[in-house]
C-alpha atoms as a PDB file:
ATOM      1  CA  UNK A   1      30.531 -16.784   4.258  1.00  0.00           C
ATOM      2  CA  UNK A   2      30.476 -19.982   1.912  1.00  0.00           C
ATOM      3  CA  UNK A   3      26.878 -20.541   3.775  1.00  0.00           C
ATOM      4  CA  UNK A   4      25.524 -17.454   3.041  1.00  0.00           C
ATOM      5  CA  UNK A   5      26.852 -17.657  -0.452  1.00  0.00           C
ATOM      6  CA  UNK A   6      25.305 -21.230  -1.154  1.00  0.00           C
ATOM      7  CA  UNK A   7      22.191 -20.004   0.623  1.00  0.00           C
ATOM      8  CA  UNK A   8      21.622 -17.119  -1.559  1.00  0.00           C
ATOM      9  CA  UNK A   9      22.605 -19.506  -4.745  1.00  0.00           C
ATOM     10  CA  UNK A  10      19.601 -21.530  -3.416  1.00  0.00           C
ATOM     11  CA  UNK A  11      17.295 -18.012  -3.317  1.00  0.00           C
ATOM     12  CA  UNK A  12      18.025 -17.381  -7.320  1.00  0.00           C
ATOM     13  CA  UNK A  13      17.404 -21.339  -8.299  1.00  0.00           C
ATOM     14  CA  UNK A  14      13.984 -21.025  -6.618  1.00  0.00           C
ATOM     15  CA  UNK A  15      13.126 -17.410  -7.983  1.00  0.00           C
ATOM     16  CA  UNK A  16      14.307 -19.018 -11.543  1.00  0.00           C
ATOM     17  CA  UNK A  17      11.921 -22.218 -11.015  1.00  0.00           C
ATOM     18  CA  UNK A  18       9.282 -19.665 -10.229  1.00  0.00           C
ATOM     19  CA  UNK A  19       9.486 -17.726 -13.304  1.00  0.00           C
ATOM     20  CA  UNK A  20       9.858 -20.929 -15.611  1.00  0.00           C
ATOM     21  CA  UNK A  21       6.901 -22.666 -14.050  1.00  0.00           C
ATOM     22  CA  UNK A  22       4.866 -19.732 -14.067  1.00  0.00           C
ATOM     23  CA  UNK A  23       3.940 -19.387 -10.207  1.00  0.00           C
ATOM     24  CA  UNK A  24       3.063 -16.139  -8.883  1.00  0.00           C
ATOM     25  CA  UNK A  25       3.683 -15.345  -5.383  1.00  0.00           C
ATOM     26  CA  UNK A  26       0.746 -14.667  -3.064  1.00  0.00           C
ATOM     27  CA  UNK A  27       0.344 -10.629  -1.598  1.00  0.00           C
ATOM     28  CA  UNK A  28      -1.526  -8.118   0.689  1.00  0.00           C
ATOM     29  CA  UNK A  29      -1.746  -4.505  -0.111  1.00  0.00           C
ATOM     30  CA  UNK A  30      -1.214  -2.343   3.223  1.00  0.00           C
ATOM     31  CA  UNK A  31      -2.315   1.394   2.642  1.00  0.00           C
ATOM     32  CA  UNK A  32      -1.923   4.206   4.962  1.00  0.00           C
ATOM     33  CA  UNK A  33      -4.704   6.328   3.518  1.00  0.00           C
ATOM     34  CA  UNK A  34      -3.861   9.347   5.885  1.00  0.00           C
ATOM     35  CA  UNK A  35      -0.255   9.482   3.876  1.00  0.00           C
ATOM     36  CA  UNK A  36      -2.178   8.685   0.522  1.00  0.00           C
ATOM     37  CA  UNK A  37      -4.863  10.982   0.712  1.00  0.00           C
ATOM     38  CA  UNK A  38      -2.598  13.725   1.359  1.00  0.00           C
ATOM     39  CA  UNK A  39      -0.078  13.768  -0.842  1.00  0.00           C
ATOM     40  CA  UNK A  40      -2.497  12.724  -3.351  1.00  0.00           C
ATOM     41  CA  UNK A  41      -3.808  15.756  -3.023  1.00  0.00           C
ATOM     42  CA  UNK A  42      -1.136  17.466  -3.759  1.00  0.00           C
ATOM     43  CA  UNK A  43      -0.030  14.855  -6.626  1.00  0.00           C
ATOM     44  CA  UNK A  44      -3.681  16.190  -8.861  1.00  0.00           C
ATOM     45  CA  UNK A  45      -3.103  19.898  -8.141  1.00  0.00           C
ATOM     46  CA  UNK A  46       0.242  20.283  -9.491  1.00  0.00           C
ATOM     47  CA  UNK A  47      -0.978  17.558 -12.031  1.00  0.00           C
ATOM     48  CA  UNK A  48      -3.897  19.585 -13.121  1.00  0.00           C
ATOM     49  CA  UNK A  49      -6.489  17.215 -11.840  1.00  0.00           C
ATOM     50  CA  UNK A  50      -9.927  17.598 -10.495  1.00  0.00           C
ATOM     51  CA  UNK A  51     -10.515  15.488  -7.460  1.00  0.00           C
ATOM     52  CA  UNK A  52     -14.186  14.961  -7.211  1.00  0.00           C
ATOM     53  CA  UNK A  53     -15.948  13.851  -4.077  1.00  0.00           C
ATOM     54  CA  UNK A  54     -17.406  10.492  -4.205  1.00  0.00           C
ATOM     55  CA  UNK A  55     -17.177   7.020  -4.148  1.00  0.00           C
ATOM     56  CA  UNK A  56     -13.313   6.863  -4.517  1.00  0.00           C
ATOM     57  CA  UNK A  57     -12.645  10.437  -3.057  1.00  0.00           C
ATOM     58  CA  UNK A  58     -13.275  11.842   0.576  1.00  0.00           C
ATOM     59  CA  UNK A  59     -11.799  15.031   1.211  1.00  0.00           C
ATOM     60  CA  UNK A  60      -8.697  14.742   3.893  1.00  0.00           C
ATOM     61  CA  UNK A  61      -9.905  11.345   4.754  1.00  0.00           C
ATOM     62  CA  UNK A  62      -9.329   8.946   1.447  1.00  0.00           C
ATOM     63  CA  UNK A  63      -8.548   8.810  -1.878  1.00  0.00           C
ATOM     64  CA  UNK A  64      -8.309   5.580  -4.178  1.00  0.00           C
ATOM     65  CA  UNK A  65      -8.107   4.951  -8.316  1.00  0.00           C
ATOM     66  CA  UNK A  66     -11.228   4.839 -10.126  1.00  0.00           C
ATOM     67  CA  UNK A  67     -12.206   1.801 -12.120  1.00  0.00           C
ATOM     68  CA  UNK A  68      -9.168  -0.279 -10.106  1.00  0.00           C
ATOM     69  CA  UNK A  69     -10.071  -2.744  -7.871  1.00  0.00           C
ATOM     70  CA  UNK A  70      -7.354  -2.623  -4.599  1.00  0.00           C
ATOM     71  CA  UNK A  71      -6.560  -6.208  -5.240  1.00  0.00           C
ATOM     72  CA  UNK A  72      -5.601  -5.888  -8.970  1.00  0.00           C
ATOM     73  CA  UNK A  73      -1.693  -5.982  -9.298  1.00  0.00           C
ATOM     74  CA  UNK A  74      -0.828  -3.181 -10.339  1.00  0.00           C
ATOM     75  CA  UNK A  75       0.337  -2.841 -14.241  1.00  0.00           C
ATOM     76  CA  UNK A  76       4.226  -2.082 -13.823  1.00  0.00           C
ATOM     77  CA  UNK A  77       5.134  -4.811 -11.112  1.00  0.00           C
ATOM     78  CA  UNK A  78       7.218  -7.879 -11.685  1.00  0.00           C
ATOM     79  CA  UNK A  79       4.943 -10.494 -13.243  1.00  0.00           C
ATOM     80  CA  UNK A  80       5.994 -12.766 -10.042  1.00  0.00           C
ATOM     81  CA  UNK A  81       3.006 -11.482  -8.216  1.00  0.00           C
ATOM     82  CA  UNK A  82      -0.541 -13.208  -8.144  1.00  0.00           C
ATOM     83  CA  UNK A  83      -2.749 -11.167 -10.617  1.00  0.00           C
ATOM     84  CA  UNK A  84      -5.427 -11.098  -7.492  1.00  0.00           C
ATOM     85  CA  UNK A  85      -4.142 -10.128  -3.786  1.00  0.00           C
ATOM     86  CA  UNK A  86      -5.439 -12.074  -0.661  1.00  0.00           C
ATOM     87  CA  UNK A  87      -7.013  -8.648   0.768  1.00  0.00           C
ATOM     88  CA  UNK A  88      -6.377  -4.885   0.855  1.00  0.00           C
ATOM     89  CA  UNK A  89      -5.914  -3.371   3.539  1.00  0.00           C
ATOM     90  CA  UNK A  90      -6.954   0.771   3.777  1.00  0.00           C
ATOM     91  CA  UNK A  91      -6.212   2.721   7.233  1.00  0.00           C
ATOM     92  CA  UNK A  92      -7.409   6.721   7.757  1.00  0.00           C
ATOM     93  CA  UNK A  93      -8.278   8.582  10.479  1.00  0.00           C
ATOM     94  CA  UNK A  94     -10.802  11.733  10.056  1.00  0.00           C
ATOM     95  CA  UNK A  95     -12.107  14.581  12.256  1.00  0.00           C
ATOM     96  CA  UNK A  96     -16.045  13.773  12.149  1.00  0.00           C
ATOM     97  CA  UNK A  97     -18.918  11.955  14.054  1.00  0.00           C
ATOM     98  CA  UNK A  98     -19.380   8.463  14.051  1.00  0.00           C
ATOM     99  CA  UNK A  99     -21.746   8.315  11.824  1.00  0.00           C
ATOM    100  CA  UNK A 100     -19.664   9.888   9.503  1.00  0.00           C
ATOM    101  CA  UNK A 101     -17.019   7.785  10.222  1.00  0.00           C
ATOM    102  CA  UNK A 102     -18.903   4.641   9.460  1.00  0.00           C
ATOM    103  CA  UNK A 103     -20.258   5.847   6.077  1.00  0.00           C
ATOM    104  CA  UNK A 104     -16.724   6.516   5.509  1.00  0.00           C
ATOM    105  CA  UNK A 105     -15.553   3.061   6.282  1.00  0.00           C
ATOM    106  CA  UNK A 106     -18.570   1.414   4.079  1.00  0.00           C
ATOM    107  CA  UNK A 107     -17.640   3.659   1.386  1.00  0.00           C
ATOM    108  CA  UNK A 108     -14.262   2.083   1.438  1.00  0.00           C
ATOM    109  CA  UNK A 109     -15.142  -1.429   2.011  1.00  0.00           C
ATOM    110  CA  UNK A 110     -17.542  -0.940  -1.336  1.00  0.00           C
ATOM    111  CA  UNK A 111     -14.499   0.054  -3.064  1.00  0.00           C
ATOM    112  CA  UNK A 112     -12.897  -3.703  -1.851  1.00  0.00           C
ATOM    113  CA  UNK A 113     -11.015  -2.769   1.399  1.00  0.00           C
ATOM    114  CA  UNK A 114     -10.912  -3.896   4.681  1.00  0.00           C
ATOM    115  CA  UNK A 115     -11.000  -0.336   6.039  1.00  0.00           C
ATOM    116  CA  UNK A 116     -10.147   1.391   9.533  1.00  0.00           C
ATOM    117  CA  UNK A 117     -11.302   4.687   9.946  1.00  0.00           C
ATOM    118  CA  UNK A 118      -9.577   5.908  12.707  1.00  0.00           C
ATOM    119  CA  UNK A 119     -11.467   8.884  14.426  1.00  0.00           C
ATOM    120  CA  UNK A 120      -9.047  12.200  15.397  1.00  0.00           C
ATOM    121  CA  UNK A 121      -9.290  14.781  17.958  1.00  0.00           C
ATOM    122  CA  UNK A 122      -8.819  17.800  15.882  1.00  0.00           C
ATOM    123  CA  UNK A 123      -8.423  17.764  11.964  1.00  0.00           C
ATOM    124  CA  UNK A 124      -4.595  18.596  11.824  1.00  0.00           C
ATOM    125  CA  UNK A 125      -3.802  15.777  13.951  1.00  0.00           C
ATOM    126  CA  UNK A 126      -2.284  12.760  12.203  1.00  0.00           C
ATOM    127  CA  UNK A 127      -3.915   9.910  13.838  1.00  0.00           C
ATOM    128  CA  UNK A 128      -1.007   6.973  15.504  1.00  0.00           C
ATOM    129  CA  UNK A 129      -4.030   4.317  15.336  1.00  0.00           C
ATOM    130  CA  UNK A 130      -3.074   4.442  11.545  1.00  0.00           C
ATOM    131  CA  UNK A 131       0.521   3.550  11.775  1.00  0.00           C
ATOM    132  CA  UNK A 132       0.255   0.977  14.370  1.00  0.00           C
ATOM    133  CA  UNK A 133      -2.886  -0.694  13.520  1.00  0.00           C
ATOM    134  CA  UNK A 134      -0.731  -0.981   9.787  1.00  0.00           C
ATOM    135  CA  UNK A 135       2.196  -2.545  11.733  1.00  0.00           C
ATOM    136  CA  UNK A 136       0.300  -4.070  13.610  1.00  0.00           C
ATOM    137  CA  UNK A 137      -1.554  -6.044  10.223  1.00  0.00           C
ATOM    138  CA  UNK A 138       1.362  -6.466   8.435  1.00  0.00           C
ATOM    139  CA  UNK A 139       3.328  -8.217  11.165  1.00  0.00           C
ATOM    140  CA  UNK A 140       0.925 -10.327  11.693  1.00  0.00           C
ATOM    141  CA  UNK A 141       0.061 -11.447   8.018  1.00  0.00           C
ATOM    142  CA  UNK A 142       3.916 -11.991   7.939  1.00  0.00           C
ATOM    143  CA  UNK A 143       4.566 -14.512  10.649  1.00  0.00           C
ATOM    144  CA  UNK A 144       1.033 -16.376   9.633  1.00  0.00           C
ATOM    145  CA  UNK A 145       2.755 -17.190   6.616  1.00  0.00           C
ATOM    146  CA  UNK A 146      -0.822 -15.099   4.915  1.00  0.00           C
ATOM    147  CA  UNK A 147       1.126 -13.833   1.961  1.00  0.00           C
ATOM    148  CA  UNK A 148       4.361 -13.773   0.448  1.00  0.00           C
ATOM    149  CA  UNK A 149       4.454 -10.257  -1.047  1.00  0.00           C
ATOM    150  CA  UNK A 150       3.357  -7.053   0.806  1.00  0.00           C
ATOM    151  CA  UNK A 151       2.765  -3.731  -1.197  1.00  0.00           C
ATOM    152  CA  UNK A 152       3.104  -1.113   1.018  1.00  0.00           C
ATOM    153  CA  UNK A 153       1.402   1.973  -0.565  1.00  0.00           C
ATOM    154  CA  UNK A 154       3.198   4.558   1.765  1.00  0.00           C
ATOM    155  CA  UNK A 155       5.679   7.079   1.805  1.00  0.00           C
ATOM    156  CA  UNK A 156       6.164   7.592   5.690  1.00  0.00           C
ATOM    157  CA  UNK A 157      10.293   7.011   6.634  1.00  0.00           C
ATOM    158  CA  UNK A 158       8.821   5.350   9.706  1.00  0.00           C
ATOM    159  CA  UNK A 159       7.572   2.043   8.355  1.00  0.00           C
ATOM    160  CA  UNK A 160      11.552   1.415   7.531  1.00  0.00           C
ATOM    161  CA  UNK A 161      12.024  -0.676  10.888  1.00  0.00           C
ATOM    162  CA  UNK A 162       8.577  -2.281  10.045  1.00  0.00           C
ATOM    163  CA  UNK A 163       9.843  -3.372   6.439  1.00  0.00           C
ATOM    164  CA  UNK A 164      13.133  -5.101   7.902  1.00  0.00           C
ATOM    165  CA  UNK A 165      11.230  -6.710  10.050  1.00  0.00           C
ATOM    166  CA  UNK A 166       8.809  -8.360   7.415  1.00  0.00           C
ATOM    167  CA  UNK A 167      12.116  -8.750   5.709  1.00  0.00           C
ATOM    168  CA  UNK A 168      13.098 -10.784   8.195  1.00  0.00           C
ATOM    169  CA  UNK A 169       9.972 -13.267   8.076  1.00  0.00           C
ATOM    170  CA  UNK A 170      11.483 -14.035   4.286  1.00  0.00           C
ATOM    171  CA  UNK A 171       8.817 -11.764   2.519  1.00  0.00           C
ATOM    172  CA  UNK A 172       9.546  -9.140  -0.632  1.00  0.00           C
ATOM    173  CA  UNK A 173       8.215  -5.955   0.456  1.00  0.00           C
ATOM    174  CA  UNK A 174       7.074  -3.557  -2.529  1.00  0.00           C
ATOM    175  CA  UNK A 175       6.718   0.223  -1.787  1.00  0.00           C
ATOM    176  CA  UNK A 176       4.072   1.385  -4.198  1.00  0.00           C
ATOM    177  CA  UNK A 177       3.952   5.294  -3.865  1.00  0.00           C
ATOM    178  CA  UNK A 178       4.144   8.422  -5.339  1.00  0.00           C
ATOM    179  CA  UNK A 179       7.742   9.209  -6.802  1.00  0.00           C
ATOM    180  CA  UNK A 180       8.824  12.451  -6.074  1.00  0.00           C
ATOM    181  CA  UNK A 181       6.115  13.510  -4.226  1.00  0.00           C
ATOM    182  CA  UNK A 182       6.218  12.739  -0.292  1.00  0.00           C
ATOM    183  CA  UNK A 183       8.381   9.723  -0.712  1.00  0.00           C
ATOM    184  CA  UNK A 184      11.161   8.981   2.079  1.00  0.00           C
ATOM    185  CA  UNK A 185      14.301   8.103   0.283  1.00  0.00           C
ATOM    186  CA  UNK A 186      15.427   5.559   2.920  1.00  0.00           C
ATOM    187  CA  UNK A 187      11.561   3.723   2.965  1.00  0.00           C
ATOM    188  CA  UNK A 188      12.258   3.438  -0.941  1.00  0.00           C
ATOM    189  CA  UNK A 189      15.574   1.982  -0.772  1.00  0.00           C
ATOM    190  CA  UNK A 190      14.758  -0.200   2.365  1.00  0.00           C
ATOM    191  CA  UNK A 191      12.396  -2.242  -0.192  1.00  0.00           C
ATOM    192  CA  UNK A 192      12.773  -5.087  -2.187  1.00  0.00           C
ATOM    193  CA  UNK A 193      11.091  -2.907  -5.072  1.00  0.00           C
ATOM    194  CA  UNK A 194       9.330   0.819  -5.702  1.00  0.00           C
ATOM    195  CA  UNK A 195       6.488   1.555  -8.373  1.00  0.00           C
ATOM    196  CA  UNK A 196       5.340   4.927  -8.917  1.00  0.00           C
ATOM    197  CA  UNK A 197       1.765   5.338  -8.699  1.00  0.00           C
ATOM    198  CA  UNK A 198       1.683   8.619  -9.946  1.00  0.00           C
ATOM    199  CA  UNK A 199       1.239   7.472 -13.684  1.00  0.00           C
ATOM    200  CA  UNK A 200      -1.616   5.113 -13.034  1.00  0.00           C
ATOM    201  CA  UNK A 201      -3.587   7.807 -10.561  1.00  0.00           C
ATOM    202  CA  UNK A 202      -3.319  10.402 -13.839  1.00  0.00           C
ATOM    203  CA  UNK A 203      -4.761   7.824 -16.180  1.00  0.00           C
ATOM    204  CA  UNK A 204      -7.698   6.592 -14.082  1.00  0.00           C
ATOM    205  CA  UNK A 205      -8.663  10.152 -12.404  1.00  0.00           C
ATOM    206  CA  UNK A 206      -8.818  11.248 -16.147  1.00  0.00           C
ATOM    207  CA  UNK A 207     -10.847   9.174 -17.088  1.00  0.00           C
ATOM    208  CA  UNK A 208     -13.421  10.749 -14.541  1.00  0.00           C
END
């Protein structure tokens, strides 16, 4: 107990220094499009938002913020983050071709992603490649020592185990999602910290 307690003293001294010197802690952004995309969807109707196909907007496939570059912090975070991420990180499945497919993907690597389309059997399938091949990234990223934050923009009650686990590696994990729309309680509370992205999808989709 005393260790754990001089341990943790240890935690806030450094998190102090940090803020006083003015570091900023490196970070990924990890998002499962699939999850995004739909309850995104139903995020602008209720909203009163047009979604219009294009560059940021693919029907059922992907959806992202116009005018916002994925590896811009996001305005409403703790100012210990880097102002730039390392990389973003954008995983989707869709129902289509493969050319399709890959003018999907290059649509969201012009956008500043490194994208995964994942391709689905039949369109109300939710593709697994997503969730694993997100595991699978973050894990990785994690025990490489790549970043120090990862923003999870997700809603999904399964990445919980995946969270402790990065947890475990000594990373903050920040759930970046929309608030009461699709989000798991439990995914929420099993991160270090939650921003709504609700408000920031209404201001850039109106500026359309």
């Amino acid at each position: 107990m005393a260790e754990a307690v001089r341990v943790w003293r240890e935690m806030i001294i450094f998190n102090q220094g940090l803020q006083m010197s003015g570091e900023r802690r490196t970070w990924m952004l990890f998002v499962d499009g699939e999850n995004l995309t739909i309850q995104a969807e139903r995020f602008a109707a209720k909203s009163g938002i047009t979604l219009v196909e294009g560059a940021n907007y693919l029907k059922e496939t992907f959806v992202w913020l116009p005018g916002r570059a994925p590896t811009n912090s996001f305005n409403g975070l703790r100012s210990y983050l880097h102002p730039y991420g390392m990389r973003a990180y954008y995983y989707t499945s869709m129902k289509a071709d493969d050319s399709r497919i890959d003018a999907a993907t290059e649509r969201l690597w012009e956008l500043g992603f490194t994208p995964q389309v994942f391709k689905k059997i039949r369109k109300e399938d939710k593709a697994k490649g997503v969730d694993i091949a997100l595991t699978k990234d973050m894990l990785i990223h994690a025990s490489q020592n790549h970043y120090e934050v990862a923003c999870l923009l997700a809603g999904d009650g399964d990445y919980v185990p995946l969270v402790e686990e990065v947890k475990r590696f000594g990373k903050i994990v920040v759930c970046i999602f929309f608030g009461g729309n699709g989000l798991s309680p439990t995914l929420k509370i099993a991160c270090d910290e939650f921003l709504d992205v609700g408000p920031p999808f209404i201001e850039s989709w109106k500026q359309v």
